[in-house]
PDB file of N, CA and C in Angstrom:
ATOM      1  N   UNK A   1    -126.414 -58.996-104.834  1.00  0.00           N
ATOM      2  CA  UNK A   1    -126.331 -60.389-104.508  1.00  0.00           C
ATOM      3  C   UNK A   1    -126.508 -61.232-105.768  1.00  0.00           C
ATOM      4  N   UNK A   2    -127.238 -60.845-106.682  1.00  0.00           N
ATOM      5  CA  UNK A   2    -127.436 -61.875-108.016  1.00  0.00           C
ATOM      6  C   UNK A   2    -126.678 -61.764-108.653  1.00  0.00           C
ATOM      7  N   UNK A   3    -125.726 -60.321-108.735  1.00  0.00           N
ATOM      8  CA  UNK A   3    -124.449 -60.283-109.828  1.00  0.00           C
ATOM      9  C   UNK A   3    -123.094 -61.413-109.432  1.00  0.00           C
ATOM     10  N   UNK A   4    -123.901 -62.009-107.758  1.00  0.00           N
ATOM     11  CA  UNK A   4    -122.301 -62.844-107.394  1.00  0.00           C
ATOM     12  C   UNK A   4    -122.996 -64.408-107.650  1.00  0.00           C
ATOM     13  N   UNK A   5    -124.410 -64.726-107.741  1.00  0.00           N
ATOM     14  CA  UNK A   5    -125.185 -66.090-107.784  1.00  0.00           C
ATOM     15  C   UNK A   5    -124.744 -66.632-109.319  1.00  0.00           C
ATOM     16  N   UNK A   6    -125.274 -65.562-109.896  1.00  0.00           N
ATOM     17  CA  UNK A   6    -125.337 -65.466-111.572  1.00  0.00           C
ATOM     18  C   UNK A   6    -123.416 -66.460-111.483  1.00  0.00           C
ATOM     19  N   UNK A   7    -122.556 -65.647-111.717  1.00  0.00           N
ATOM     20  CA  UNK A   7    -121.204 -66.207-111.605  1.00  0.00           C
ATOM     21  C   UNK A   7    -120.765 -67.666-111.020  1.00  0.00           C
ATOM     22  N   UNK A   8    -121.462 -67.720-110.126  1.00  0.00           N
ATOM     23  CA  UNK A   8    -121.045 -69.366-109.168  1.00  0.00           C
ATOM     24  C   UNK A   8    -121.860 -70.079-109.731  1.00  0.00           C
ATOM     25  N   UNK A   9    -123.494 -69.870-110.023  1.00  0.00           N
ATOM     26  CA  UNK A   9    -124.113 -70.820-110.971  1.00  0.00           C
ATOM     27  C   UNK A   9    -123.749 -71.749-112.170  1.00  0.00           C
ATOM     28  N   UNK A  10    -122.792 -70.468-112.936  1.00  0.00           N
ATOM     29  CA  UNK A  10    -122.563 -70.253-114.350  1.00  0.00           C
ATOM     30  C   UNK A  10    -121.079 -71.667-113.609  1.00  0.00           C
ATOM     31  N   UNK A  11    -119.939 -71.293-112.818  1.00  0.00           N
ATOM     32  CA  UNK A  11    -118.953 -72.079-112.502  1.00  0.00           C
ATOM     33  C   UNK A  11    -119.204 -73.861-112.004  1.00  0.00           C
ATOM     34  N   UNK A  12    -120.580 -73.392-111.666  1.00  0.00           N
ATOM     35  CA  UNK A  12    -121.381 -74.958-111.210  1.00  0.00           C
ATOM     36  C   UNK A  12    -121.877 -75.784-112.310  1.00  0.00           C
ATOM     37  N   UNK A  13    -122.155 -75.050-112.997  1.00  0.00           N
ATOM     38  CA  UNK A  13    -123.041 -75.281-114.353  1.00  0.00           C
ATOM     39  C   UNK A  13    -121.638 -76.150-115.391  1.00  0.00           C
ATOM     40  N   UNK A  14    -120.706 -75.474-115.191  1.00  0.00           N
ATOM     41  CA  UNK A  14    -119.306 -75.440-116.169  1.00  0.00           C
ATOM     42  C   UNK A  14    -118.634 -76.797-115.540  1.00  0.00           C
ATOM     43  N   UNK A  15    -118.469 -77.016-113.991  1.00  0.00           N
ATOM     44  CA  UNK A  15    -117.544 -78.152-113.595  1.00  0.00           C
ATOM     45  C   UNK A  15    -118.250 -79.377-113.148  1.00  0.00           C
ATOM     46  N   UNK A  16    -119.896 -79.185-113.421  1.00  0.00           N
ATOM     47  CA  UNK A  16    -120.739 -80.657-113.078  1.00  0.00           C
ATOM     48  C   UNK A  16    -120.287 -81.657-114.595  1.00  0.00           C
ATOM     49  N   UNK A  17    -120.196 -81.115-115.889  1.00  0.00           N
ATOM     50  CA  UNK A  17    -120.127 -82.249-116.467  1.00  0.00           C
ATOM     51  C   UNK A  17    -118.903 -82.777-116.622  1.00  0.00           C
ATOM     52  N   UNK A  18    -117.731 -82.007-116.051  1.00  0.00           N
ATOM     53  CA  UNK A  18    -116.330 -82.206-116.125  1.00  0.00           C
ATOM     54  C   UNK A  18    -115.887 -83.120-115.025  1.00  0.00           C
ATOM     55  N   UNK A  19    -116.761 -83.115-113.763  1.00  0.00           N
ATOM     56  CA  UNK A  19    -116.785 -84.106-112.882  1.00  0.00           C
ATOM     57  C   UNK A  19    -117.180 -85.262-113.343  1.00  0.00           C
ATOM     58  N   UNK A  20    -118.251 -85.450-114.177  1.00  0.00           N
ATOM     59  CA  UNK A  20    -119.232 -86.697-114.524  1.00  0.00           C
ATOM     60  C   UNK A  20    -118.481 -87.566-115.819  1.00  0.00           C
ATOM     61  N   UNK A  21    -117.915 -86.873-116.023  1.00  0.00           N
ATOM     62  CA  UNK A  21    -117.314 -87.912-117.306  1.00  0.00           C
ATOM     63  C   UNK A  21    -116.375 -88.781-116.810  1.00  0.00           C
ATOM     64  N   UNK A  22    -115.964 -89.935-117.428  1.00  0.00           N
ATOM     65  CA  UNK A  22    -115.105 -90.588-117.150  1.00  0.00           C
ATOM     66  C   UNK A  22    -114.015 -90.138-117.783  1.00  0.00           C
ATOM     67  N   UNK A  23    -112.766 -90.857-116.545  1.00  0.00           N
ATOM     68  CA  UNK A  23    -111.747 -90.064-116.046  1.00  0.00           C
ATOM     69  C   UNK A  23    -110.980 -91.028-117.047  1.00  0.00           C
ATOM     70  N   UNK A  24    -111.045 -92.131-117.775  1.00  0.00           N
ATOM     71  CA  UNK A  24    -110.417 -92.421-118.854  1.00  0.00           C
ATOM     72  C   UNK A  24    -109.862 -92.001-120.125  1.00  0.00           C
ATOM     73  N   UNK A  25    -109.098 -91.837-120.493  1.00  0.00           N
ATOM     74  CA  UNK A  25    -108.584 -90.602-121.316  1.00  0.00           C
ATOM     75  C   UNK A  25    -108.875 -91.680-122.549  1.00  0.00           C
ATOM     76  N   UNK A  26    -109.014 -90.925-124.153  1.00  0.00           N
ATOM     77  CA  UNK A  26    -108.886 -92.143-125.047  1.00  0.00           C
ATOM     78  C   UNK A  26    -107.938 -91.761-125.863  1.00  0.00           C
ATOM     79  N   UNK A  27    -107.069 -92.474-126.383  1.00  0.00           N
ATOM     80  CA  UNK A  27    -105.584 -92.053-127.748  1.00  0.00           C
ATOM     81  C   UNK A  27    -105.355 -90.913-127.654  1.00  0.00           C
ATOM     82  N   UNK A  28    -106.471 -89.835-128.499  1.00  0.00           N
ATOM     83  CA  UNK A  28    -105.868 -88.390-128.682  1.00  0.00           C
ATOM     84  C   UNK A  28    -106.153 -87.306-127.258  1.00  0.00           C
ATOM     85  N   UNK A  29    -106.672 -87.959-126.592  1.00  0.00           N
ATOM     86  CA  UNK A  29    -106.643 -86.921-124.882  1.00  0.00           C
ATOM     87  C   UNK A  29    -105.403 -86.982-124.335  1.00  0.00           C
ATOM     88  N   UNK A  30    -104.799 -87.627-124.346  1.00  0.00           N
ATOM     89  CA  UNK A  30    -103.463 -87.593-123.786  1.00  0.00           C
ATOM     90  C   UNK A  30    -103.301 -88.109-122.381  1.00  0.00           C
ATOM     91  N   UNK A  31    -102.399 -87.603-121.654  1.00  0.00           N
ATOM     92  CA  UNK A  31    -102.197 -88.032-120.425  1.00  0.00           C
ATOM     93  C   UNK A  31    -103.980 -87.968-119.451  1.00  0.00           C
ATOM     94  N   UNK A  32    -103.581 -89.298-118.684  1.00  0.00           N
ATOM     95  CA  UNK A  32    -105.096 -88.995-117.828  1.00  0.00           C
ATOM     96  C   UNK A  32    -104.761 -88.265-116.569  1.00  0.00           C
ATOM     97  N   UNK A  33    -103.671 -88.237-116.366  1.00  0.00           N
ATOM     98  CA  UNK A  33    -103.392 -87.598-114.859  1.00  0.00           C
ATOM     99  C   UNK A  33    -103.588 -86.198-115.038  1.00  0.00           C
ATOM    100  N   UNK A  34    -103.281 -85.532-116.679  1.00  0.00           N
ATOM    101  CA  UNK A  34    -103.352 -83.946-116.991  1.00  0.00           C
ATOM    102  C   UNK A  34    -104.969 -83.504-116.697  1.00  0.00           C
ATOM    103  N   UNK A  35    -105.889 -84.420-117.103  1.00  0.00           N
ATOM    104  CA  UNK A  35    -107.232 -84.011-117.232  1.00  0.00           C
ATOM    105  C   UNK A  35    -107.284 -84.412-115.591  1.00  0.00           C
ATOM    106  N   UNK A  36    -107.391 -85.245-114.994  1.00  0.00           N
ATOM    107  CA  UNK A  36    -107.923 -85.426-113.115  1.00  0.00           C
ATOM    108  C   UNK A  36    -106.892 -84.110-112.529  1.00  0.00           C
ATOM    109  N   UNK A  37    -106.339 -83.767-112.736  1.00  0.00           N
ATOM    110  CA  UNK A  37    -105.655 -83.017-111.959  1.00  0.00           C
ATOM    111  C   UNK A  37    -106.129 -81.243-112.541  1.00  0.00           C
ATOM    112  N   UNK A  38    -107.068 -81.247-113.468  1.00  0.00           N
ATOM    113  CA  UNK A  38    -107.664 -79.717-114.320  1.00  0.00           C
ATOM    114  C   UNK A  38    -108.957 -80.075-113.530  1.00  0.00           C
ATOM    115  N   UNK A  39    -109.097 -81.513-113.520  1.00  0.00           N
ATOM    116  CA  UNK A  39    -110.722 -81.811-112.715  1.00  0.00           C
ATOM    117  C   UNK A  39    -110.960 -80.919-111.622  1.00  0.00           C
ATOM    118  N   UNK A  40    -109.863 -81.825-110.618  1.00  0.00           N
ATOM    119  CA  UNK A  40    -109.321 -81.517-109.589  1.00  0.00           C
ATOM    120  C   UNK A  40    -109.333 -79.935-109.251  1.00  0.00           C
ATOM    121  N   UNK A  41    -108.790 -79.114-109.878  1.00  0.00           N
ATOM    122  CA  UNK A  41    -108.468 -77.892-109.659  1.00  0.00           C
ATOM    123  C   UNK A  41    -109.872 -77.162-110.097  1.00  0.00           C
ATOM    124  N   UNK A  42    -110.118 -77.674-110.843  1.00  0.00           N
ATOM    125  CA  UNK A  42    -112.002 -76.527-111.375  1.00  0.00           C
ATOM    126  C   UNK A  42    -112.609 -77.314-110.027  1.00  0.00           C
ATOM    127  N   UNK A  43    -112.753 -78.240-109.168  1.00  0.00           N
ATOM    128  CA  UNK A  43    -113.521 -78.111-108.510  1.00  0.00           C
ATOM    129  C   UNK A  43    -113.124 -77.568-107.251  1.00  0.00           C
ATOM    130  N   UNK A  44    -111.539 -77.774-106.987  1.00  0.00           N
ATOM    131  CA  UNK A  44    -111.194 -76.805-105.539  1.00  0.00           C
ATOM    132  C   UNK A  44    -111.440 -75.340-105.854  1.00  0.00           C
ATOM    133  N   UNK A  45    -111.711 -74.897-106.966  1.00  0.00           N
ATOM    134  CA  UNK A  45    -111.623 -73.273-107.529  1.00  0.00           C
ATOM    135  C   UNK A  45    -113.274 -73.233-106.844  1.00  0.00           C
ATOM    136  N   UNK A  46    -114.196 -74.258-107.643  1.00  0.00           N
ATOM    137  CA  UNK A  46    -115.279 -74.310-107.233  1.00  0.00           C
ATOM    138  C   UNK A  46    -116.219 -74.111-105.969  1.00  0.00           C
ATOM    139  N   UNK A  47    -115.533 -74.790-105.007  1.00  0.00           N
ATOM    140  CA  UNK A  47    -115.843 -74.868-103.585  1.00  0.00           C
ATOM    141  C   UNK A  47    -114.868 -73.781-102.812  1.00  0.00           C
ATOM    142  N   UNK A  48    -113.773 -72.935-103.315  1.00  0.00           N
ATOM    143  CA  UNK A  48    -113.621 -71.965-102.714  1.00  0.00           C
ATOM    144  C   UNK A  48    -114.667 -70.562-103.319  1.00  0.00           C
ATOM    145  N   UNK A  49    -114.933 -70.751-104.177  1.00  0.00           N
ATOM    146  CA  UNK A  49    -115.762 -69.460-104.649  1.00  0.00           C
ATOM    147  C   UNK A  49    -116.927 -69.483-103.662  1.00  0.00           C
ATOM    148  N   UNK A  50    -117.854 -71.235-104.050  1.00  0.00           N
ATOM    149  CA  UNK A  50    -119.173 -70.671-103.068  1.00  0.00           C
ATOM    150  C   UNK A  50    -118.938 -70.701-101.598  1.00  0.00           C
ATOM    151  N   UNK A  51    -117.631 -70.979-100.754  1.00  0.00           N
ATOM    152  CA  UNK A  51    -117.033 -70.584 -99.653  1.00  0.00           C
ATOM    153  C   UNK A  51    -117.382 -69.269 -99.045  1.00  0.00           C
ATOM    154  N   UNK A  52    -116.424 -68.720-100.582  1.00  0.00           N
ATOM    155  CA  UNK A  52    -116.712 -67.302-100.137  1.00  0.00           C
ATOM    156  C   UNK A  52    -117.862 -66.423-100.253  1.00  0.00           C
ATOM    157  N   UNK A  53    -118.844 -66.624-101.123  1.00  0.00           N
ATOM    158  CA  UNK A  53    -120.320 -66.636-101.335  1.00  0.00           C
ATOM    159  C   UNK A  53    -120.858 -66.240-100.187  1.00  0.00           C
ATOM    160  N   UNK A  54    -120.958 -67.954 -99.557  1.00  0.00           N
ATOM    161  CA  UNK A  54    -121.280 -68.531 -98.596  1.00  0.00           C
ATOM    162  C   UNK A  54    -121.106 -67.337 -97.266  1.00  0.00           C
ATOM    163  N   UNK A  55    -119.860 -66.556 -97.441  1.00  0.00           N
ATOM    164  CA  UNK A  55    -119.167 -65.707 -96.497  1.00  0.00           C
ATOM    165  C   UNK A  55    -120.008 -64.598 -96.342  1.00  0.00           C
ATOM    166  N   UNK A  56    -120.132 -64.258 -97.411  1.00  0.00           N
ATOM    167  CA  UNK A  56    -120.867 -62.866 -98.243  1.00  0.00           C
ATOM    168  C   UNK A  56    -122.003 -62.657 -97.557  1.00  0.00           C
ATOM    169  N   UNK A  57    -122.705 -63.692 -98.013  1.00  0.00           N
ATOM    170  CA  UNK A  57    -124.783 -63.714 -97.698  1.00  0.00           C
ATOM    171  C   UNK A  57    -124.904 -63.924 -96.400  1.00  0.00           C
ATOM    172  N   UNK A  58    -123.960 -64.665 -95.400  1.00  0.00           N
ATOM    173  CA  UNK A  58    -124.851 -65.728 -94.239  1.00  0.00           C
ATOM    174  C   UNK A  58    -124.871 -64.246 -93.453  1.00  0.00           C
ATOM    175  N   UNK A  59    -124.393 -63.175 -92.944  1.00  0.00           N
ATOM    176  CA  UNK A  59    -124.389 -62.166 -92.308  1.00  0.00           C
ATOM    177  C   UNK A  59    -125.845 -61.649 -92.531  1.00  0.00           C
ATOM    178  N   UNK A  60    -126.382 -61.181 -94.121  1.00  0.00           N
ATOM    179  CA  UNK A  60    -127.639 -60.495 -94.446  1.00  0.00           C
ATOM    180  C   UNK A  60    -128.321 -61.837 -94.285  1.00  0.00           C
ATOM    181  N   UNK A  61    -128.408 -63.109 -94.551  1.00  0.00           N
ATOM    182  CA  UNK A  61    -129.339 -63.860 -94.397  1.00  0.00           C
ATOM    183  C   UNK A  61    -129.744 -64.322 -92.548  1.00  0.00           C
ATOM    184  N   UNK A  62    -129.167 -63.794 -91.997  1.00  0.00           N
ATOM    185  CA  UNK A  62    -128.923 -64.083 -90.532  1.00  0.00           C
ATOM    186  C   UNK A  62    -130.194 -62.730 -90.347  1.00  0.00           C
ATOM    187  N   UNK A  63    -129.812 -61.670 -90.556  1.00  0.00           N
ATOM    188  CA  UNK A  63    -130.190 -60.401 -90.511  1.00  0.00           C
ATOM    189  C   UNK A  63    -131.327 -60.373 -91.057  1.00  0.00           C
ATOM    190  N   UNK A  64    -131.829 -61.116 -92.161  1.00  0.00           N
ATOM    191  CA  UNK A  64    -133.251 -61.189 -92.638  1.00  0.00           C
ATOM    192  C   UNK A  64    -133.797 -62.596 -91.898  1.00  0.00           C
ATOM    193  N   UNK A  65    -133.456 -63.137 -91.029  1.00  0.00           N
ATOM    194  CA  UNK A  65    -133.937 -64.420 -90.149  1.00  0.00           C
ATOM    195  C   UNK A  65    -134.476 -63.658 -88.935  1.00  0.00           C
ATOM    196  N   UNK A  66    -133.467 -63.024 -88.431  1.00  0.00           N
ATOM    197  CA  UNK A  66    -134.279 -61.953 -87.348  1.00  0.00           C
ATOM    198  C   UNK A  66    -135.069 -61.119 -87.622  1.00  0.00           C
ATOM    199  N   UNK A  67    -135.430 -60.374 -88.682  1.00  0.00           N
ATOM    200  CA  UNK A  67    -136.435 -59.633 -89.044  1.00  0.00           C
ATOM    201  C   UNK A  67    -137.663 -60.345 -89.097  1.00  0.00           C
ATOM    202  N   UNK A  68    -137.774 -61.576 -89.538  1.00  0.00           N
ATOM    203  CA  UNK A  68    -138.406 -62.096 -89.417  1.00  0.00           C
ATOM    204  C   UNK A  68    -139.642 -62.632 -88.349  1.00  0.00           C
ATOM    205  N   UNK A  69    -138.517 -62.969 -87.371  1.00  0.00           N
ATOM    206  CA  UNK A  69    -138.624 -63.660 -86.626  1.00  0.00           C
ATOM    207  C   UNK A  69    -139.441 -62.179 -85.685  1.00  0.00           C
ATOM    208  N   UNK A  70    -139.388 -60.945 -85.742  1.00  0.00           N
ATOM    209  CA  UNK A  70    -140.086 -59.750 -85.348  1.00  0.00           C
ATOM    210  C   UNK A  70    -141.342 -59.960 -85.919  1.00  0.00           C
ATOM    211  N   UNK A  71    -141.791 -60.654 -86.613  1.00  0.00           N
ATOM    212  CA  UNK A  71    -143.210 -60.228 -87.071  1.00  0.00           C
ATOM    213  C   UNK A  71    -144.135 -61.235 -86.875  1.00  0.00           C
ATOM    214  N   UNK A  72    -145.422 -61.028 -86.654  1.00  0.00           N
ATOM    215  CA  UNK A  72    -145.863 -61.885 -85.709  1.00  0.00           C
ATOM    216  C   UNK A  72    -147.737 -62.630 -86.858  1.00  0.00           C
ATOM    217  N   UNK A  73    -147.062 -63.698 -86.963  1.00  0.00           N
ATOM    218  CA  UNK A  73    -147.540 -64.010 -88.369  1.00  0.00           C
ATOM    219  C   UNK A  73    -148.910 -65.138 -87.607  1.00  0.00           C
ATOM    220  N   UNK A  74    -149.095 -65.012 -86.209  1.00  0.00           N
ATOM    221  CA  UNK A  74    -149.931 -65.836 -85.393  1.00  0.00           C
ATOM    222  C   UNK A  74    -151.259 -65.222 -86.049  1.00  0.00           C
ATOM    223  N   UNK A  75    -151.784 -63.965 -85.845  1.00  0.00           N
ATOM    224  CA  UNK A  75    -153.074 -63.527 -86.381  1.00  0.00           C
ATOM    225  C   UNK A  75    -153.625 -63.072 -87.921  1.00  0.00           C
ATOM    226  N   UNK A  76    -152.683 -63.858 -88.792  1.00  0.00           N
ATOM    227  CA  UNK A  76    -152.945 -64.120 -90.058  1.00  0.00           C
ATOM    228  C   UNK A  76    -154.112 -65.540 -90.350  1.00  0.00           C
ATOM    229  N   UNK A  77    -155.019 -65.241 -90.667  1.00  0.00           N
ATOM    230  CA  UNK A  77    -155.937 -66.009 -90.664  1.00  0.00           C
ATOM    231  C   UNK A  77    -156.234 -66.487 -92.347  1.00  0.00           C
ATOM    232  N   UNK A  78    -156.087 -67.616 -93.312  1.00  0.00           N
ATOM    233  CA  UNK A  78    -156.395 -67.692 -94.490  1.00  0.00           C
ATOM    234  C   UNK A  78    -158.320 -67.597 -94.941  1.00  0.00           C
ATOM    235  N   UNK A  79    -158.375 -67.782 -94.190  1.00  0.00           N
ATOM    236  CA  UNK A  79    -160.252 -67.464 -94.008  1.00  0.00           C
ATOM    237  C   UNK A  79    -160.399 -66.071 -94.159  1.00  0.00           C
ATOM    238  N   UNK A  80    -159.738 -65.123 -93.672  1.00  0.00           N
ATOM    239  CA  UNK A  80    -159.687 -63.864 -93.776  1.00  0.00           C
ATOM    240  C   UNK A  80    -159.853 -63.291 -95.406  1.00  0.00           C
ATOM    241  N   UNK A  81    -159.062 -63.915 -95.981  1.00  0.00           N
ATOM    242  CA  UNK A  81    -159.080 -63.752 -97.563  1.00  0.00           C
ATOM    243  C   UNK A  81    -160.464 -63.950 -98.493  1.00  0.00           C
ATOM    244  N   UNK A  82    -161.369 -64.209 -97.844  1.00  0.00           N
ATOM    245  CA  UNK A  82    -162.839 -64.058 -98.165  1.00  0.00           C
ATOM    246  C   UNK A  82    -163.688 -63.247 -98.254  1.00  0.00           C
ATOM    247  N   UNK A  83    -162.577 -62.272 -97.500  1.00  0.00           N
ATOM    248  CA  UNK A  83    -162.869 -60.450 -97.680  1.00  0.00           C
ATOM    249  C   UNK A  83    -162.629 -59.873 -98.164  1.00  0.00           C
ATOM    250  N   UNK A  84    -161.721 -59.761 -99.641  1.00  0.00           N
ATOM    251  CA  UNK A  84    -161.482 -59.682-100.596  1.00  0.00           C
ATOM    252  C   UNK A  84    -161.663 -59.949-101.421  1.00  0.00           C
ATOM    253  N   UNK A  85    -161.813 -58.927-102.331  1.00  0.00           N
ATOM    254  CA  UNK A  85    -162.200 -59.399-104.075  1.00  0.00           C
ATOM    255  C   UNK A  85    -160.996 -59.975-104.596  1.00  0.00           C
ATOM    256  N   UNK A  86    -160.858 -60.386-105.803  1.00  0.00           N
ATOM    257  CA  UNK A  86    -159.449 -60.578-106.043  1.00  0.00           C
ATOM    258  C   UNK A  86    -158.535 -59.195-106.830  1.00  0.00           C
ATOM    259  N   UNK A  87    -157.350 -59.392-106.556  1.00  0.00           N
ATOM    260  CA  UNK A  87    -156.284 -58.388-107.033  1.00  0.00           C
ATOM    261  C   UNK A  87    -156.533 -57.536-108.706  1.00  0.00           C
ATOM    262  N   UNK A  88    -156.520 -56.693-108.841  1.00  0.00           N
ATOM    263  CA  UNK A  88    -156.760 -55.798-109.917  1.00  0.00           C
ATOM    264  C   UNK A  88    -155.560 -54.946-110.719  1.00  0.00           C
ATOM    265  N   UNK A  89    -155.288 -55.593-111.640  1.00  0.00           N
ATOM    266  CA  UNK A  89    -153.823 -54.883-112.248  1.00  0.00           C
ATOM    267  C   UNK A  89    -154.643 -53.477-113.095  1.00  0.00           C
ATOM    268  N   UNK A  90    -153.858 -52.587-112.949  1.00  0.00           N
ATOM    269  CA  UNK A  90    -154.223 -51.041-113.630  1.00  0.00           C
ATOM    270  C   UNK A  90    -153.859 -51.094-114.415  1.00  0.00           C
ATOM    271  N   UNK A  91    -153.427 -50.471-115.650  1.00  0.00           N
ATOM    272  CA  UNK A  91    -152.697 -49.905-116.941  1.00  0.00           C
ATOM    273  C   UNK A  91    -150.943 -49.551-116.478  1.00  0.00           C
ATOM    274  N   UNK A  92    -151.354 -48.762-114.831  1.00  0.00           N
ATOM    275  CA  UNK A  92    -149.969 -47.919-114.711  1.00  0.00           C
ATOM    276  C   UNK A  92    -149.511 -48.928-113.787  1.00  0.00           C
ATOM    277  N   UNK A  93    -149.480 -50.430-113.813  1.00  0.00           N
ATOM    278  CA  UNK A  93    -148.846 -51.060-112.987  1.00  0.00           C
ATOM    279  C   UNK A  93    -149.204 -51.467-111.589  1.00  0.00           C
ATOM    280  N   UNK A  94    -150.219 -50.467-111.154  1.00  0.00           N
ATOM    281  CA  UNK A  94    -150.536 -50.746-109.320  1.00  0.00           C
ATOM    282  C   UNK A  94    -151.746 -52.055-109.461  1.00  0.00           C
ATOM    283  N   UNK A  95    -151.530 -52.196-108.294  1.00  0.00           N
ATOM    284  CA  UNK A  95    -152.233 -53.957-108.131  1.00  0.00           C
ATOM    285  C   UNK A  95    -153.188 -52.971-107.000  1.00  0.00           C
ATOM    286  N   UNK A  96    -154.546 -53.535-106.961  1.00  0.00           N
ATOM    287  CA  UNK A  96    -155.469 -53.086-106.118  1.00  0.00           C
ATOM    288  C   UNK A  96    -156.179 -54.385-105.506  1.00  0.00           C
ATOM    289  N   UNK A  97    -156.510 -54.251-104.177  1.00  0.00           N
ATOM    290  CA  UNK A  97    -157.056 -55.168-103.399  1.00  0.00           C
ATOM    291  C   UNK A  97    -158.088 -54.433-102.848  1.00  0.00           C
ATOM    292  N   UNK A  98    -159.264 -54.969-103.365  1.00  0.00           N
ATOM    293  CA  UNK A  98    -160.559 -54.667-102.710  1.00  0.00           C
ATOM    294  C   UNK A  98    -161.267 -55.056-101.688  1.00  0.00           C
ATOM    295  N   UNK A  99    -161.517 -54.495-100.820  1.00  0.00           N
ATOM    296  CA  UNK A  99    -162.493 -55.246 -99.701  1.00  0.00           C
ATOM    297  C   UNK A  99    -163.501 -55.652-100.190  1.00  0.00           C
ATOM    298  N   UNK A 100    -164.550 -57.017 -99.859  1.00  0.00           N
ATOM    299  CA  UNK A 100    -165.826 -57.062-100.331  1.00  0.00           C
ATOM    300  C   UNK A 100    -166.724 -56.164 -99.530  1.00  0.00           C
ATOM    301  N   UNK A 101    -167.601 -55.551 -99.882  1.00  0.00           N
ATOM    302  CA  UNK A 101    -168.951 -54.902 -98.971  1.00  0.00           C
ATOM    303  C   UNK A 101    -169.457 -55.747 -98.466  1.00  0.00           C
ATOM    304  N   UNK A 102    -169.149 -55.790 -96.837  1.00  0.00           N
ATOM    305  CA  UNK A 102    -170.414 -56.840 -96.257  1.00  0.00           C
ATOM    306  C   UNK A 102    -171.786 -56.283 -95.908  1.00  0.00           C
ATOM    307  N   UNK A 103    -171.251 -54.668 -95.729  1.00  0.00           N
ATOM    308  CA  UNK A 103    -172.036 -53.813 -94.857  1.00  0.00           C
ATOM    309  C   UNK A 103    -173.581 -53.801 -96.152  1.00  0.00           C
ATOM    310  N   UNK A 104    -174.358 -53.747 -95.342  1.00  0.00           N
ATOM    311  CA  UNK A 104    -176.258 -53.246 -96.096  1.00  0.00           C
ATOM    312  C   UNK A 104    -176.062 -51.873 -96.861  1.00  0.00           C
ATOM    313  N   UNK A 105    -176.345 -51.919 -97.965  1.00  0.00           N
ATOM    314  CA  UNK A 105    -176.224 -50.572 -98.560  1.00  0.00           C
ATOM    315  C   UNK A 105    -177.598 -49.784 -97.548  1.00  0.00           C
ATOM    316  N   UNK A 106    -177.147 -48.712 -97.542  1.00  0.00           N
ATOM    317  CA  UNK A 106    -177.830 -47.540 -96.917  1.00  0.00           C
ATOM    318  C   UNK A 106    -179.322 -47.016 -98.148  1.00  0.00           C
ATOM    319  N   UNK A 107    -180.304 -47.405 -97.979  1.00  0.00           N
ATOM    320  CA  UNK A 107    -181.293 -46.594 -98.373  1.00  0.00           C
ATOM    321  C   UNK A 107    -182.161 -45.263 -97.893  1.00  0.00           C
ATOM    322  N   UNK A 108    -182.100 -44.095 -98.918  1.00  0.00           N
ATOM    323  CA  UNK A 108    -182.519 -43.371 -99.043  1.00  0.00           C
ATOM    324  C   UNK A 108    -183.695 -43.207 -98.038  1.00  0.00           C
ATOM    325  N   UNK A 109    -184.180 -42.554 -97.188  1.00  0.00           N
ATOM    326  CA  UNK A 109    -185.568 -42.797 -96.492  1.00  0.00           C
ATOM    327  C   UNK A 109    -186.299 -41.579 -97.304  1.00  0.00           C
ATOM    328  N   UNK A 110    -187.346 -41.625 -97.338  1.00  0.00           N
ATOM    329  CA  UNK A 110    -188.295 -41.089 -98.018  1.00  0.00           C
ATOM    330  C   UNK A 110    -188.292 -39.511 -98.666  1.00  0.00           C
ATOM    331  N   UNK A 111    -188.013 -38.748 -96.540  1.00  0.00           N
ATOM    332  CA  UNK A 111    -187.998 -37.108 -96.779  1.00  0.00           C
ATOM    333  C   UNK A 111    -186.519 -36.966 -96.647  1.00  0.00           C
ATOM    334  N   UNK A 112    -185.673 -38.207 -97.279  1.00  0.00           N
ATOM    335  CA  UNK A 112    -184.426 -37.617 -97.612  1.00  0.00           C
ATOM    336  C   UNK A 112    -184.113 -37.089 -99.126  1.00  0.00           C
ATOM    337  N   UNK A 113    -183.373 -36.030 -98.852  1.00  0.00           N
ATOM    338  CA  UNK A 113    -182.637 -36.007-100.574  1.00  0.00           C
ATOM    339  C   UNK A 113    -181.429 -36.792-100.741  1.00  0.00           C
ATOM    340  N   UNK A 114    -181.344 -37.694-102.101  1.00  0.00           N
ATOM    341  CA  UNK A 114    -180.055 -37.665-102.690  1.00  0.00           C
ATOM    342  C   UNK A 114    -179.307 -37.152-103.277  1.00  0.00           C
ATOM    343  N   UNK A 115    -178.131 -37.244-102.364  1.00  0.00           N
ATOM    344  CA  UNK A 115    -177.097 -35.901-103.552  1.00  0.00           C
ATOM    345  C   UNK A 115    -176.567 -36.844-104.297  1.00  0.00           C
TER     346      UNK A 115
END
């Protein structure tokens, strides 16, 4: 999907300032009807590309709307997150999430051994 965004960006990027200029030609531009009518055409090129884009994604984006819409995001509580330490990056990349200990550490009773 980004190898087709990347491309229509890059075509959006290319025909916004070609729209914005004025359509007045000066001495050495030549005809003004040659440049509105190259306008013209980079932007119908334009709006058929993200058309078809448009064609491409709405199927998987439909498909990731219903997935969605499966998961049931009611007993997510942000208070909950108070039970956690914060996130821990490793060396080898893994992210660790710690629970906090609420629980009483356990002491030793007397005629116990510790291993």
């Amino acid at each position: 999907m980004y190898a087709i965004l990347k491309p229509a960006t890059l075509v959006l990027l290319l025909v916004t300032p070609a729209i914005a200029q004025d359509p007045e030609p000066s001495p050495s531009q030549g005809d003004a009807s040659d440049i509105t009518e190259g306008v013209d055409m980079l932007s119908e090129g334009a709006r058929r590309l993200l058309r078809g884009l448009m064609g491409e994604v709405e199927p998987e984006m439909r498909d990731l709307a219903d997935a969605l819409k499966e998961w049931n995001f009611e007993g997510l509580d942000l208070e909950d997150l108070g039970a956690y330490q914060p996130p821990e990056v490793l060396p080898n990349g893994d992210i660790i999430i710690r629970r906090k200990d609420s629980r009483p550490v356990d002491q030793p009773m007397d005629d116990e051994i510790e291993l």
